[in-house]
Protein backbone atom coordinates (compact mmCIF):
# COMPACT_ATOMS: atom_id res chain seq x y z
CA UNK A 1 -6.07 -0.48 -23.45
CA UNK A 2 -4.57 -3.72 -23.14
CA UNK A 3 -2.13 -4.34 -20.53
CA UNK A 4 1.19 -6.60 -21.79
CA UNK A 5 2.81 -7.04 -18.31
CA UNK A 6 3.23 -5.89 -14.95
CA UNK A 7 5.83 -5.49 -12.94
CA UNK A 8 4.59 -6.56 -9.29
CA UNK A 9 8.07 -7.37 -7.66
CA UNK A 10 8.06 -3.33 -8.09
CA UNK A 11 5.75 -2.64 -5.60
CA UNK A 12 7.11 -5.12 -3.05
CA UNK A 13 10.84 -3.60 -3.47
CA UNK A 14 9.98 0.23 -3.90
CA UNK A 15 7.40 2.99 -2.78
CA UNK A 16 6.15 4.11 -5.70
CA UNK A 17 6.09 7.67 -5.58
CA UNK A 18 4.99 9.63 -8.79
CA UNK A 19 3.78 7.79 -11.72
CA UNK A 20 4.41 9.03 -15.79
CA UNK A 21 3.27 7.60 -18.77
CA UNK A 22 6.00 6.97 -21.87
CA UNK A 23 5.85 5.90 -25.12
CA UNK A 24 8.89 3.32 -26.30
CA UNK A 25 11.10 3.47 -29.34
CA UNK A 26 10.55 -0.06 -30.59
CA UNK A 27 11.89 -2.19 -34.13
CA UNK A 28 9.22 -3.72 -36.05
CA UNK A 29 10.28 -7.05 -34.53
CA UNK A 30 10.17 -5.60 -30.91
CA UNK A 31 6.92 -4.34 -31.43
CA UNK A 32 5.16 -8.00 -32.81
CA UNK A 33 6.99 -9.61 -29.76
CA UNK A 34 5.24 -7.31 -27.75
CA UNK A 35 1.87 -7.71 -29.03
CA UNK A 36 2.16 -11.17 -28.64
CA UNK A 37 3.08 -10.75 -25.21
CA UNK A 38 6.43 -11.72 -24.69
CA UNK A 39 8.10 -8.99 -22.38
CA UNK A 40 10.13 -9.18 -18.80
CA UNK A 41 10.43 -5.71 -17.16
CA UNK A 42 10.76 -6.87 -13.64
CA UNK A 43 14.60 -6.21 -13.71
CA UNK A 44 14.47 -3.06 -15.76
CA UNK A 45 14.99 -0.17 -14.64
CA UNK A 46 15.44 3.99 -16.32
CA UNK A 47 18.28 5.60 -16.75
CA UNK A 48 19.13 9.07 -17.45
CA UNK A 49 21.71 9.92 -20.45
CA UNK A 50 22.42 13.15 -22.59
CA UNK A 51 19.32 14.44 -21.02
CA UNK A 52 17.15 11.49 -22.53
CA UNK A 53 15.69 8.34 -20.47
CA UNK A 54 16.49 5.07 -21.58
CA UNK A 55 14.57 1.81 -20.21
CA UNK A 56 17.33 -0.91 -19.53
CA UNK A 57 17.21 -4.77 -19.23
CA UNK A 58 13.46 -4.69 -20.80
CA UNK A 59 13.03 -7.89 -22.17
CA UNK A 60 11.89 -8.85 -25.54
CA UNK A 61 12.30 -12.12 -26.83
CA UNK A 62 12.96 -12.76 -30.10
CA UNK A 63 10.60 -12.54 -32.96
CA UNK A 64 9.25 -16.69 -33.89
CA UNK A 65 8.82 -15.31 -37.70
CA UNK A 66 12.22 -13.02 -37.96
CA UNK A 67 14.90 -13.55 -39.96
CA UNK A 68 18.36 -11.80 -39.58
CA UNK A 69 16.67 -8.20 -38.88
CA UNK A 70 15.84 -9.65 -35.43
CA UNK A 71 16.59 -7.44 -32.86
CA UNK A 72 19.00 -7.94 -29.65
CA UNK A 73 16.62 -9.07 -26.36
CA UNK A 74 17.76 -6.79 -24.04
CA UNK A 75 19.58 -3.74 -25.79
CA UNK A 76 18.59 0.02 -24.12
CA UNK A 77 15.17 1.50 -25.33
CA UNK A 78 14.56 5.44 -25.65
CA UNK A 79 11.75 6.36 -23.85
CA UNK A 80 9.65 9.19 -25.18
CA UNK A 81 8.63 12.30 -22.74
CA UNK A 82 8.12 15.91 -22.96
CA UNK A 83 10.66 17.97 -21.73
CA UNK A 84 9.22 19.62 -18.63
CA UNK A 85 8.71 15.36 -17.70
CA UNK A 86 12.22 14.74 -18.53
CA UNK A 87 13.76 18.08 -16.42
CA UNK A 88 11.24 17.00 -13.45
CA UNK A 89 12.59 13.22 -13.31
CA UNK A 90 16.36 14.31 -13.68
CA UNK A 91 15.84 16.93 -10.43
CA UNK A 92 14.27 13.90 -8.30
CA UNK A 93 16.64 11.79 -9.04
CA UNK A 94 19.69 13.73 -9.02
CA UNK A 95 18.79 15.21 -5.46
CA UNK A 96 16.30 13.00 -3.91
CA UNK A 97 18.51 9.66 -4.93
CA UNK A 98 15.22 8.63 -6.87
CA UNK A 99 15.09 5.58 -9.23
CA UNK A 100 12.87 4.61 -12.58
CA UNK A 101 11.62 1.87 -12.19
CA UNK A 102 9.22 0.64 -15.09
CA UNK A 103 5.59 -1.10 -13.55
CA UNK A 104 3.49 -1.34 -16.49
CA UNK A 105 3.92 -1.83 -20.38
CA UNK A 106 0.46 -2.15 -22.22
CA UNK A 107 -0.83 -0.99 -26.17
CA UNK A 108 -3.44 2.05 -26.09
CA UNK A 109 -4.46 2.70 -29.80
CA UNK A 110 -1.83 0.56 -31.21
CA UNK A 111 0.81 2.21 -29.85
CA UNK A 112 3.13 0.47 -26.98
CA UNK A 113 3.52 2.71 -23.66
CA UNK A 114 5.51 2.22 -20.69
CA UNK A 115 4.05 3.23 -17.22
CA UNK A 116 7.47 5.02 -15.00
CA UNK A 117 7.15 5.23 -11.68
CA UNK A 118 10.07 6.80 -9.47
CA UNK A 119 10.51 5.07 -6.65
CA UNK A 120 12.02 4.77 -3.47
CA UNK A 121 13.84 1.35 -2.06
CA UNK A 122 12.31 -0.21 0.99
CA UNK A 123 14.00 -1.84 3.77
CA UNK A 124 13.28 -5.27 4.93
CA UNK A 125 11.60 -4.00 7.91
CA UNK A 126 9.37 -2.02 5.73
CA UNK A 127 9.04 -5.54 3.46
CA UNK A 128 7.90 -6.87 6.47
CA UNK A 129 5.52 -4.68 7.01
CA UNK A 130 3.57 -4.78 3.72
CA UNK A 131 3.87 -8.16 3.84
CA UNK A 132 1.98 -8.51 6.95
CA UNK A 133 -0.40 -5.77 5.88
CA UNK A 134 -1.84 -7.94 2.48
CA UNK A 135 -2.07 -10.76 5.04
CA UNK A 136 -4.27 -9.34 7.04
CA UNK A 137 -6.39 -8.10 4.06
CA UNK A 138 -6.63 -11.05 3.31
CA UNK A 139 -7.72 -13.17 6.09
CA UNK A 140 -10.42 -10.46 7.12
CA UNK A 141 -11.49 -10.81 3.08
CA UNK A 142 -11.69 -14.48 4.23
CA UNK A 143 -13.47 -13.75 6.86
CA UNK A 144 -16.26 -11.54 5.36
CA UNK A 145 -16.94 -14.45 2.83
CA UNK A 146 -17.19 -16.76 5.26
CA UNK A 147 -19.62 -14.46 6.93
CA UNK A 148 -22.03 -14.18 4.01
């Protein structure tokens, strides 16, 4: 498995709640961009249509070798889940006011797959908080080295 990108602003806006694993409708530009790892997906985010999930404002730049079958950067990407996935994400979002928010794209076996988590926003007290959390981690990870 090779991971393409992360999206770590996700876990300092959101709690990430349950986590699924997608596979991506992609051109055959998209998915040669991707391999050469030029994706965004830190302001993407899933939404629900016609009872299908679509991954919107993932980033992928332009083909260097492409001609005029390049694709568009930013258009919306199906994502591919089974239904009982699909019927599970549209009930937590409809009545727990859920989002998609997308915190992993990697290849596994050639294929490109999108890690979904839904997620729940955080307040800036709560921002706060896990900010001065990893802080502390860190200084007492500090500290142990120091020690030894």
């Amino acid at each position: 498995m090779k991971i393409v990108t992360t999206n770590k602003k996700a876990k300092y806006e959101y709690f990430l709640l349950d986590k699924f694993e997608a596979g991506i409708v992609l051109l055959g530009t998209e998915i040669k961009s991707v391999r050469a790892n030029k994706v965004n997906i830190v302001d993407s985010y899933g939404r629900i249509k016609d009872e299908e999930i679509f991954l919107v404002n993932m980033h992928i730049s332009k083909y260097d070798h492409g001609n005029l079958f390049n694709h568009d950067e930013t258009r919306s990407r199906k994502l591919l889940l089974n239904k009982k996935e699909i019927k599970k994400i549209i009930k937590k979002v409809s009545q727990e006011g859920l989002t998609l928010v997308p915190t992993k794209v990697y290849l596994e076996r050639g294929l490109c797959k999108v890690e979904l988590a839904l997620a729940k926003g955080k307040k800036n007290y709560d921002k706060r908080q896990s900010l001065k959390e990893k802080d502390s981690l860190r200084r007492a990870e500090m500290a142990l080295k120091e020690r030894y």
